[in-house]
Protein backbone atom coordinates (compact mmCIF):
# COMPACT_ATOMS: atom_id res chain seq x y z
CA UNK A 1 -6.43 19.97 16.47
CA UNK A 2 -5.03 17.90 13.53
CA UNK A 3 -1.55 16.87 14.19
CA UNK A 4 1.02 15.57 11.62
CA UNK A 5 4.01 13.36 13.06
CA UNK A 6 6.22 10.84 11.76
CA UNK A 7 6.14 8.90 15.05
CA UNK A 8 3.40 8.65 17.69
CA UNK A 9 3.97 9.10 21.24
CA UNK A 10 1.90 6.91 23.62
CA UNK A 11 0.68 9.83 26.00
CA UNK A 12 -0.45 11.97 23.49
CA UNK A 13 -1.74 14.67 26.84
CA UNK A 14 1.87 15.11 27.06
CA UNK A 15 1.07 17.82 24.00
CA UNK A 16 -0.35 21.06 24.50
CA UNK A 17 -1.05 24.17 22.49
CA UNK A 18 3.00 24.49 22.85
CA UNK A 19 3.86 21.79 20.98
CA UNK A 20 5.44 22.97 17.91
CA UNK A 21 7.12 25.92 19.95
CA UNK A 22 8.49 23.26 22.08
CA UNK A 23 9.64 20.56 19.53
CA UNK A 24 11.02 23.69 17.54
CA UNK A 25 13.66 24.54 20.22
CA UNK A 26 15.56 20.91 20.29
CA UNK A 27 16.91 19.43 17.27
CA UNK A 28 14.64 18.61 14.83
CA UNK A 29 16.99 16.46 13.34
CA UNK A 30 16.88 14.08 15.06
CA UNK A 31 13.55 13.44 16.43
CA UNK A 32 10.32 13.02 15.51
CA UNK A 33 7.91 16.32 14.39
CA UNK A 34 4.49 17.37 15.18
CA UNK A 35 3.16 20.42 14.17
CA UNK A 36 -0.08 22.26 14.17
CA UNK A 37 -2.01 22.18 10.71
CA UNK A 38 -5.70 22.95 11.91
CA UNK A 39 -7.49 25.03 14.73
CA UNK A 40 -10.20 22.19 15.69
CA UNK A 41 -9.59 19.22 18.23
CA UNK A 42 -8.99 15.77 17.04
CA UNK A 43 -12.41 13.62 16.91
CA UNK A 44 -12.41 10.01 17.71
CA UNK A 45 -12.43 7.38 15.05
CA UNK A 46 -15.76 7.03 14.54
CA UNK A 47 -16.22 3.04 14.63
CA UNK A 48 -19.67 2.59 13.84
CA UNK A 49 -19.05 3.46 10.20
CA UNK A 50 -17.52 0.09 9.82
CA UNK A 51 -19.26 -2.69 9.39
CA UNK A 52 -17.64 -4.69 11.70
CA UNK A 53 -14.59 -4.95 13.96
CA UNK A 54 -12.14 -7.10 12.57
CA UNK A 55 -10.80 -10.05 14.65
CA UNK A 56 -8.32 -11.85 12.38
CA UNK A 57 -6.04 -11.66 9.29
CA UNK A 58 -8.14 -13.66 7.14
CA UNK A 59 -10.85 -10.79 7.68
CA UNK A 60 -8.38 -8.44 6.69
CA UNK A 61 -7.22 -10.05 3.66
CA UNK A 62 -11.08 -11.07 3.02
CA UNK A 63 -11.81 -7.03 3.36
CA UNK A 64 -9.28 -5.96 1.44
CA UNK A 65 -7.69 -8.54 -1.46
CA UNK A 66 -10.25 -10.98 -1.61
CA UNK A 67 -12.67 -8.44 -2.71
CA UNK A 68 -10.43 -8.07 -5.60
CA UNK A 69 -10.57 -11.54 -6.59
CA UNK A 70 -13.79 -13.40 -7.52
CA UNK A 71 -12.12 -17.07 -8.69
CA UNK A 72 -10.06 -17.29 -5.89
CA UNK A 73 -10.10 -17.29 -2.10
CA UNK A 74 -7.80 -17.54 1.17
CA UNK A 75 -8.09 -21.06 2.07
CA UNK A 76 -4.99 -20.69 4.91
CA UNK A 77 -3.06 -18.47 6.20
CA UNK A 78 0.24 -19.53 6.83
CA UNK A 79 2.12 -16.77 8.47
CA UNK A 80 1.61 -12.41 8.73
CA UNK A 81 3.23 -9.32 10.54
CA UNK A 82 -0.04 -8.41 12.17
CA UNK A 83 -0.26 -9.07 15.90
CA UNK A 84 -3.28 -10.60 16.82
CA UNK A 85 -3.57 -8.03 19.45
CA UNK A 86 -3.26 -5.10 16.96
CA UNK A 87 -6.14 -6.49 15.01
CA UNK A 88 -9.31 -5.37 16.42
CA UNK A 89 -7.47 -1.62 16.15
CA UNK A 90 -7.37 -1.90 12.73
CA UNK A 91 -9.86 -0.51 9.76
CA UNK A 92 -9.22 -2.62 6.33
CA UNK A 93 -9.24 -0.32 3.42
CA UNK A 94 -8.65 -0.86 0.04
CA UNK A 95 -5.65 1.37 -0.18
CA UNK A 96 -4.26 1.95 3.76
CA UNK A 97 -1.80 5.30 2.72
CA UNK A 98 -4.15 7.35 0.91
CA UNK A 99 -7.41 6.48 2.17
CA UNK A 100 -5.68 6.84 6.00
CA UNK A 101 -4.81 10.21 5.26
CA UNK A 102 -7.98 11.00 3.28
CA UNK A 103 -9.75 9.75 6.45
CA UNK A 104 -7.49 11.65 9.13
CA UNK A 105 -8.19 14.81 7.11
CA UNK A 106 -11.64 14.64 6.45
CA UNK A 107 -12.52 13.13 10.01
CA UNK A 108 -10.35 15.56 11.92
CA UNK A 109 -8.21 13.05 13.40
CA UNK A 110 -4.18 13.04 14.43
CA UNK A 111 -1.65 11.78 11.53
CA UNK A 112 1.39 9.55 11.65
CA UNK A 113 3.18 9.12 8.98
CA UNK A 114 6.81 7.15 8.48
CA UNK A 115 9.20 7.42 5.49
CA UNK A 116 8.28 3.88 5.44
CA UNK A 117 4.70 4.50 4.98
CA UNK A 118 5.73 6.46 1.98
CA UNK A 119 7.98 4.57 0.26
CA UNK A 120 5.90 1.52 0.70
CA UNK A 121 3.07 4.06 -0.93
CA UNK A 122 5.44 4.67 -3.62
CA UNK A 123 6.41 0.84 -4.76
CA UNK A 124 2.86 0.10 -4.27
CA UNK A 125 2.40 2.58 -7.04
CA UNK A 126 5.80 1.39 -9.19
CA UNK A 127 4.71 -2.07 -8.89
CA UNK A 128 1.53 -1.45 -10.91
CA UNK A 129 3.28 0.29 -13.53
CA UNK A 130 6.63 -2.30 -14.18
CA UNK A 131 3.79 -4.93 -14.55
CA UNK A 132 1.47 -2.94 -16.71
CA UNK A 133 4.97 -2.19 -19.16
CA UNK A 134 7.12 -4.90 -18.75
CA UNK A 135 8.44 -6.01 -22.16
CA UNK A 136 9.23 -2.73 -23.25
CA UNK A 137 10.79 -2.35 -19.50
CA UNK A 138 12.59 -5.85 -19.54
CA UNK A 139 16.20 -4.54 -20.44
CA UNK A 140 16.16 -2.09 -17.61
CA UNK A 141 15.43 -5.28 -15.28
CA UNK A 142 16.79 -8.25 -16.81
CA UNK A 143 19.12 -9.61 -19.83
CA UNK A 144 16.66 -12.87 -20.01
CA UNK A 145 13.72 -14.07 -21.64
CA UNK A 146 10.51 -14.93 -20.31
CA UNK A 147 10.71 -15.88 -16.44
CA UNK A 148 13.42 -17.41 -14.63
CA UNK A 149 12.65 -19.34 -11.73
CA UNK A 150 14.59 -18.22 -8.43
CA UNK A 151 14.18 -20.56 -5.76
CA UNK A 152 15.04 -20.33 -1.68
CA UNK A 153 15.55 -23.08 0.92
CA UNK A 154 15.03 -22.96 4.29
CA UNK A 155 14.90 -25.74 7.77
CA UNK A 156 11.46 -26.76 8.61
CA UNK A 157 8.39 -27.09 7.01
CA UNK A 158 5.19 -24.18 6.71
CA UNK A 159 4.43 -23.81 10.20
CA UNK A 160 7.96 -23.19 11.56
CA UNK A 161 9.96 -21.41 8.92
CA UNK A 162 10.14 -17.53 8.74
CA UNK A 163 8.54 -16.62 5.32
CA UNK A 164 9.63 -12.86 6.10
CA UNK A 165 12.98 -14.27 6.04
CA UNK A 166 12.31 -15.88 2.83
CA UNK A 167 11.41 -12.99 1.07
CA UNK A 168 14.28 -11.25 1.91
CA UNK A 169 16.49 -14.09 0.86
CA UNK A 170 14.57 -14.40 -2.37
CA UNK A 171 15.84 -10.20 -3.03
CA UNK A 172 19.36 -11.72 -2.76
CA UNK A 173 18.48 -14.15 -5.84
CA UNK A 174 16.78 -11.34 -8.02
CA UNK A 175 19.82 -8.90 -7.49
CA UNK A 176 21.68 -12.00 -8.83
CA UNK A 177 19.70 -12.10 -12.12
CA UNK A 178 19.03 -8.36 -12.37
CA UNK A 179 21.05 -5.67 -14.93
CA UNK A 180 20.65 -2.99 -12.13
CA UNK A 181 23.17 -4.16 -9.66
CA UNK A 182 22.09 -0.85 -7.18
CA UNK A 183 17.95 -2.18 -7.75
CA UNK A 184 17.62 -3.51 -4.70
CA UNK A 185 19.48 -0.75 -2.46
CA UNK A 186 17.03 1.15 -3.85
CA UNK A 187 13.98 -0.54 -3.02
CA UNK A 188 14.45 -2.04 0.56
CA UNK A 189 14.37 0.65 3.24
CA UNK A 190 16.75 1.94 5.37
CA UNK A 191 15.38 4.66 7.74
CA UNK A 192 15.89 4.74 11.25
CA UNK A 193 12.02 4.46 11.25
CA UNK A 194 12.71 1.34 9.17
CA UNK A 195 11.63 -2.12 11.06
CA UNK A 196 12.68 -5.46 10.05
CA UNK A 197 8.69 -5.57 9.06
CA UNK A 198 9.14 -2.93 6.45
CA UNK A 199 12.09 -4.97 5.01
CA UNK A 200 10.03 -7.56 4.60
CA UNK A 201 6.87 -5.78 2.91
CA UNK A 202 9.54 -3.74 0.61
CA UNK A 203 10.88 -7.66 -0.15
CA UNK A 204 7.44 -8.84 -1.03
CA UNK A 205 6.81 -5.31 -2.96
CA UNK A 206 10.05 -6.43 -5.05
CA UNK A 207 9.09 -9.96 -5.99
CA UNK A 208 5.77 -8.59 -7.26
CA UNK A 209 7.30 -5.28 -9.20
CA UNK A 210 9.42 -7.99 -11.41
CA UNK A 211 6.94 -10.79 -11.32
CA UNK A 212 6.73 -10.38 -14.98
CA UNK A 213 10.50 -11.69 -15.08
CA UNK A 214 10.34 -14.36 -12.23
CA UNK A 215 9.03 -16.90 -10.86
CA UNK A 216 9.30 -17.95 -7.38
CA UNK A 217 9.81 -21.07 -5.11
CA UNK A 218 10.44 -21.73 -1.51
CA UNK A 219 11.77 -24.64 -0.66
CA UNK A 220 11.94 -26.42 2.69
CA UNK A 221 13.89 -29.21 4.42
CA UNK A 222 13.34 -31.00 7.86
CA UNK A 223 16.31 -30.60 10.08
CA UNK A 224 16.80 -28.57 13.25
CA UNK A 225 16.14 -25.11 12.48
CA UNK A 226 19.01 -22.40 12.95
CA UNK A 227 18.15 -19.45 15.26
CA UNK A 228 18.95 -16.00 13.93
CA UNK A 229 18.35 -13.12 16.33
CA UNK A 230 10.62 5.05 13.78
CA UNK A 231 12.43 9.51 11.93
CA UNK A 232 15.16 11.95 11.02
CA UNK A 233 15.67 14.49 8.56
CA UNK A 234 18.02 12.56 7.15
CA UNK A 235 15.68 9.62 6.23
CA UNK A 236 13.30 12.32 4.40
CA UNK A 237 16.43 13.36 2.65
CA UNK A 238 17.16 9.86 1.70
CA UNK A 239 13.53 9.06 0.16
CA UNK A 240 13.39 12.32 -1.18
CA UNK A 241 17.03 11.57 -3.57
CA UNK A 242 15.05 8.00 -4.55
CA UNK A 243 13.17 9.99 -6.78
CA UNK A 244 16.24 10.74 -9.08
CA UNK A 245 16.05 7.18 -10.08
CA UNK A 246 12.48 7.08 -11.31
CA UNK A 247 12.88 8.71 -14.38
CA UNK A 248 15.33 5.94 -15.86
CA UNK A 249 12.52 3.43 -16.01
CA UNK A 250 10.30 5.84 -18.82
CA UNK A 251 8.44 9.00 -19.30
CA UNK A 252 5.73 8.07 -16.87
CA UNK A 253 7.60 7.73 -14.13
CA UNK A 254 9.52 10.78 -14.74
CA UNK A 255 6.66 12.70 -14.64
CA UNK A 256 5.61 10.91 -11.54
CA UNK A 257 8.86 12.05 -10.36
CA UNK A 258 8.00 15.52 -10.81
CA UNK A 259 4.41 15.22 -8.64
CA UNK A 260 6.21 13.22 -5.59
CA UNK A 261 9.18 15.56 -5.62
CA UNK A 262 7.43 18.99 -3.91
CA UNK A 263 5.54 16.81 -1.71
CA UNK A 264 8.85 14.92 -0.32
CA UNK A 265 10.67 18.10 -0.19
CA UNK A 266 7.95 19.64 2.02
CA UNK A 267 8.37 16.85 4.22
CA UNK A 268 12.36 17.57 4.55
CA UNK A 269 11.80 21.94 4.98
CA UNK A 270 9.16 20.78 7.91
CA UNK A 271 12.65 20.34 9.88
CA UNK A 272 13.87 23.00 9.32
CA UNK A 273 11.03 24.67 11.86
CA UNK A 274 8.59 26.12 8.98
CA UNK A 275 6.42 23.52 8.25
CA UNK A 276 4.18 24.43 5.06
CA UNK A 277 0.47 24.95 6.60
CA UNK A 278 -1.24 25.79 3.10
CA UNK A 279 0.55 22.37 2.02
CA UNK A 280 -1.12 20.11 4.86
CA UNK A 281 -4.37 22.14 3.88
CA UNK A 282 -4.48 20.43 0.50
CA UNK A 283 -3.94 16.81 1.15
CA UNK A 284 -7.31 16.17 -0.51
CA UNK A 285 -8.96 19.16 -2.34
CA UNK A 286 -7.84 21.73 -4.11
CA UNK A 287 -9.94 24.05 -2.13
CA UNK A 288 -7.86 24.61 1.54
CA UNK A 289 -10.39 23.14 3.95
CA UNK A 290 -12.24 21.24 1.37
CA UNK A 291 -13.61 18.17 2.82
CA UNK A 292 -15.81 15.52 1.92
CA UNK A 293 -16.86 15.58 -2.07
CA UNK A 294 -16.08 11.90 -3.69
CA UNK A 295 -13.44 13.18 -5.49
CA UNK A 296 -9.82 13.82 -5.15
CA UNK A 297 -8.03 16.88 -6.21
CA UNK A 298 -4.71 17.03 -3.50
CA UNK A 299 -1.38 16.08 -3.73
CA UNK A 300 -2.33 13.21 -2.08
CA UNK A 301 -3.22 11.74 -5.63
CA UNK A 302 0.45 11.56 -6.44
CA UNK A 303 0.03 8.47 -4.78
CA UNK A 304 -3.07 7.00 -7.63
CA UNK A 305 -1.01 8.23 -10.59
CA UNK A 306 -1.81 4.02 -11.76
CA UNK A 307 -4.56 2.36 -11.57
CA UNK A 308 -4.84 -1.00 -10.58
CA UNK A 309 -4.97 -2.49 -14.18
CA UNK A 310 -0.81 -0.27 -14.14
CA UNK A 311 -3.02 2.67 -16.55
CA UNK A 312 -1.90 5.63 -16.07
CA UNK A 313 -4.74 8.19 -14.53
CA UNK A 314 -2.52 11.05 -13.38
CA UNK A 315 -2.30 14.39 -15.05
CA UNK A 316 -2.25 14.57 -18.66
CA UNK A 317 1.65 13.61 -20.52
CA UNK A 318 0.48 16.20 -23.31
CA UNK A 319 3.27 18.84 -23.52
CA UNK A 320 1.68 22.28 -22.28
CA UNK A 321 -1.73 20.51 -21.12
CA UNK A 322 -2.71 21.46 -17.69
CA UNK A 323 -6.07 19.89 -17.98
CA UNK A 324 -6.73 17.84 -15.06
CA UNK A 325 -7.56 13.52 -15.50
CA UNK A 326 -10.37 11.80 -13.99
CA UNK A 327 -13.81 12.88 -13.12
CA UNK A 328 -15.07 16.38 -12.78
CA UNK A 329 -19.17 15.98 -12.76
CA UNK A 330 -20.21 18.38 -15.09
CA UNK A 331 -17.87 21.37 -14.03
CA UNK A 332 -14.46 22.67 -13.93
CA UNK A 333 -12.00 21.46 -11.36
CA UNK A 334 -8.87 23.58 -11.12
CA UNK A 335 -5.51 21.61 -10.73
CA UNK A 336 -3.72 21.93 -7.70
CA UNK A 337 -0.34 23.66 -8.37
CA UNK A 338 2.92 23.34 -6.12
CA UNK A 339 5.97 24.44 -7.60
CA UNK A 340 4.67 24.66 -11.01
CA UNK A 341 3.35 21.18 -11.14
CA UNK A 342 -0.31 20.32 -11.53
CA UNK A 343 -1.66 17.46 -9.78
CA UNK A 344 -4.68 15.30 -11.29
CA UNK A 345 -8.42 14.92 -9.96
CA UNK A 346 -9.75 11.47 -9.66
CA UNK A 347 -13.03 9.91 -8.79
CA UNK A 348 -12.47 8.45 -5.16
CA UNK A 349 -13.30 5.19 -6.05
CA UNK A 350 -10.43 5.06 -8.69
CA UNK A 351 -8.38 5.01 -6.00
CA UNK A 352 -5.94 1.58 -6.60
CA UNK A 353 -4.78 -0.66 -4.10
CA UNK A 354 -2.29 -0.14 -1.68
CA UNK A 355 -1.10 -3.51 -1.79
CA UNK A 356 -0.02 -6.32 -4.24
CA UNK A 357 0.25 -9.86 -4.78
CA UNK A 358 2.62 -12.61 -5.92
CA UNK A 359 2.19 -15.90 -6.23
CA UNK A 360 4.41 -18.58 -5.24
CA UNK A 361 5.19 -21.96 -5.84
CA UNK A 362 6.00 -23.78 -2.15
CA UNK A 363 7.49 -27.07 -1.98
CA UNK A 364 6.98 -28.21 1.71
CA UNK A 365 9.48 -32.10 2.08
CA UNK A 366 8.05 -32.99 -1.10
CA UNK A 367 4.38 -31.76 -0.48
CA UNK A 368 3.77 -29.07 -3.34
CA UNK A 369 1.29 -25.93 -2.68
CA UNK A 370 0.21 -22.97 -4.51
CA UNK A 371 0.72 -20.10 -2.76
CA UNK A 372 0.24 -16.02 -2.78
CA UNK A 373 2.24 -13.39 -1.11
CA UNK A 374 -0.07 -10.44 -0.17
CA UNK A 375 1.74 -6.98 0.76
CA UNK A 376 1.70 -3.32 1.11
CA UNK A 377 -0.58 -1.18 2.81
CA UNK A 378 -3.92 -2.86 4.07
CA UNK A 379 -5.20 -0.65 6.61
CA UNK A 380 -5.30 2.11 9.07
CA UNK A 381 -4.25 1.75 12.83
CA UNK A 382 -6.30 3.55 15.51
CA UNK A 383 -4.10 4.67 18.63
CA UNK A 384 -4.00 6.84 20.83
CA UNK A 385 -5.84 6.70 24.21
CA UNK A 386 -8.64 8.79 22.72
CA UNK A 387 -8.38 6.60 19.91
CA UNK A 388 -8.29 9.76 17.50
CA UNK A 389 -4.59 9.09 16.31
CA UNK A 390 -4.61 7.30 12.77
CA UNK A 391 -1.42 5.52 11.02
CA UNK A 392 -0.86 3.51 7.99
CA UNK A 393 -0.62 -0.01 8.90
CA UNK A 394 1.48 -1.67 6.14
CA UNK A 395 1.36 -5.53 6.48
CA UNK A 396 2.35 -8.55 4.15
CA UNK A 397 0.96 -12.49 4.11
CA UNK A 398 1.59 -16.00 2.41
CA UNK A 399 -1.60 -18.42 2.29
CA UNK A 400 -2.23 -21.41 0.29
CA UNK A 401 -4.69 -19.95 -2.24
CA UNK A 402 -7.92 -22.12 -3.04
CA UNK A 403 -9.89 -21.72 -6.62
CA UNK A 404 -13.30 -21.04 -6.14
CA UNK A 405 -16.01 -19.99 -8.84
CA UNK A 406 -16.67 -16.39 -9.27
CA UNK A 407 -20.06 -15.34 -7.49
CA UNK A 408 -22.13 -14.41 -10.55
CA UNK A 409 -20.94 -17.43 -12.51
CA UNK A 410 -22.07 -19.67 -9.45
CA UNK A 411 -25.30 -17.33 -9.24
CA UNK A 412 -26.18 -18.04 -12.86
CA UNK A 413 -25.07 -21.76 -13.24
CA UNK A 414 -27.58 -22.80 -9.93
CA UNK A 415 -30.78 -20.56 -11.58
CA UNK A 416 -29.98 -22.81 -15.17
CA UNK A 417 -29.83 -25.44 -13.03
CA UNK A 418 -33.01 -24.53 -11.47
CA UNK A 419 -34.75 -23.55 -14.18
CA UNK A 420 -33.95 -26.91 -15.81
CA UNK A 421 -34.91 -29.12 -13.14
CA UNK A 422 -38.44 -27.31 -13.26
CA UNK A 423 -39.03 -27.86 -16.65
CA UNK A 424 -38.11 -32.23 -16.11
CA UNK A 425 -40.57 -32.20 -13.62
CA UNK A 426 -43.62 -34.39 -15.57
CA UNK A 427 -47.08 -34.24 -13.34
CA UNK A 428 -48.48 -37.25 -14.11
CA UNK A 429 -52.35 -37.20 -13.34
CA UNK A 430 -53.83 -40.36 -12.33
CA UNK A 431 -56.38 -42.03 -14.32
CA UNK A 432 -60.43 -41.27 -13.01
């Protein structure tokens, strides 16, 4: 049985074939919702697909950005949100919304899903396409030229301070420098599902949207350091209205508007008892039940309307086109309609990342470091005591970056090498 729910309970025996009926008598409201979308049990996470289990950070980042970047590599990791308890639950994927919830449908297991989750989904997805136009964006950001450096000070040095912290004291300095006075309501989080980790990642998520317009330094001072001490309907309702604003930064985003908006609003009615079946059904595939073909052809690409180079691959802009984007292998592939809006068809491995990076310039008592922010969504959580429940896990991390050579430069340079040691090599044959 495939369950969708924007919080997990521990004891998930506590649920029976009642569940809905049961959930639907309180007030929905107010608490979290599960409903039945599919007849079938949940199956297990099936581990031995993975190649390994992964028992730190730097394997996550390794997994996930590093295999983005060929010239340069994780040489520390100087602080994350990820537990190092939580990390041998956790599968690395390239892009931890969509491919979670491509995985939980087409492996039959439980969803969870936040507004947090979502929104995080969406910036992930902004991010790549404020970078990908930002000249022709810049007056909808900022009123200067080139980048302006924004810097942030902090007590201690880089193993004490809190870089979340940080990053959310380095928002306060954009919405200083920023046209948009209302920018950065609208991009940190505030659902009751909201946790001061999502702040953080929404922070990072920020920094890297306007990157194009800033640059960023932490500072830090020795001293003694000062000690500061999941949904409703409403929440849905609140990242549902975010989507008026996305049409003010160009006619991409409007129309990406238009593709998140019956999706969101489907997430709202589900309070309102009458979850949309036929909806859940077509997370992937146009097709309801459709399950396992390497493309994509759901809703669910509403989240991969960019690519990761900020190109848009979503469905066509053309005025009366209904023609689907991406792959189709030789045949037709209808669009998926809801509402009157077609959705696109991509190749699953066009699917961008779920996460993004910013670099940063960290100034430790006078010792000077090149750094990168890494955030978004990195992964998906297994839980559950069957371990058949899946969630997004978004995440965010600062390391000292290291340049390395790319692979297939290194590759080539050592067989020159080679080759031209070989052909020194004199035999010299001894006189008879």
């Amino acid at each position: 049985m495939l369950y969708i729910s924007q919080q997990y309970a521990n004891n998930r025996s506590q649920f029976d074939h009642e569940t809905f009926s049961i959930a639907s008598s309180l007030s929905t409201s107010t608490m979290p919702l599960t409903f039945k979308v599919a007849t079938h049990d949940a199956a297990p996470v099936e581990r031995y697909e993975y190649a390994s289990v992964l028992e730190s950070a730097d394997q996550i980042l390794e997994s996930t950005w590093g295999r983005q970047y060929r010239t340069q590599k994780v040489k520390e990791i100087l602080q994350s949100s990820l537990p190092k308890d939580a990390i041998s639950s956790i599968v690395a994927k390239r892009n931890g919304f969509v491919d979670t919830v491509v995985s939980a449908y087409n492996e039959h297991q439980h969803l969870v899903i936040r507004p947090d989750d979502v929104w995080i989904a969406i910036l992930s997805q902004f991010n790549l396409y404020v970078n990908a136009h930002a000249e022709e964006l810049r007056t909808s950001f900022v009123a200067h030229d080139g980048q302006k450096k924004l810097v942030v000070n902090a007590v201690g040095n880089r193993y004490t301070v809190d870089f979340g912290a940080l990053a959310n004291q380095m928002t306060g300095e954009i919405h200083k420098n920023v046209v948009d006075k209302d920018f950065r309501d609208w991009i940190l989080p505030a659902f009751i599902t909201t946790s001061q980790n999502d702040t953080v990642i929404c922070a990072v998520l920020m920094m890297a949207t306007l990157k194009a317009y800033f640059r960023y330094g932490m500072n830090m001072y020795c001293g003694i350091p000062s000690v500061t001490l999941e949904g409703a309907k409403s929440d849905w309702e609140n990242l549902l209205a975010r989507l008026d604003k996305l049409p003010t930064f160009g006619a991409e985003p409007a129309a990406w508007a238009a593709l998140l908006r019956p999706i969101l609003k489907r997430f709202v009615n589900a309070f309102d008892g009458n979850p949309d079946i036929d909806f859940w059904s077509r997370v992937c595939h146009y097709h309801s039940g459709g399950s396992g073909p390497p493309y994509l052809s759901g809703w669910i690409t509403a989240f991969c309307v960019w690519d990761s180079n900020g190109k848009w691959q979503g469905p066509s802009l053309e005025p009366g086109s209904d023609k689907p984007l991406g792959h189709t292998f030789g045949y037709e592939i209808p669009a998926l309609e809801i509402d009157g809006v077609h959705y696109c068809t991509i190749d699953s491995s066009d699917v961008p990342p779920g996460y993004c990076e910013v670099d940063v310039e960290l100034n430790d008592n006078g010792d000077k470091f090149d750094c990168v922010m890494v955030s978004g969504h990195v992964g998906s959580r297994i839980e559950g005591e069957g371990e058949d429940t899946l969630r997004p896990c978004p995440s965010w991390f600062i390391f000292i970056k290291e340049e390395c050579e790319d692979p297939a430069s290194k590759r080539k340079r050592e067989y020159e090498e080679a080759r031209k040691a070989r052909e020194d090599v004199h035999v010299v044959v001894p006189p008879e």
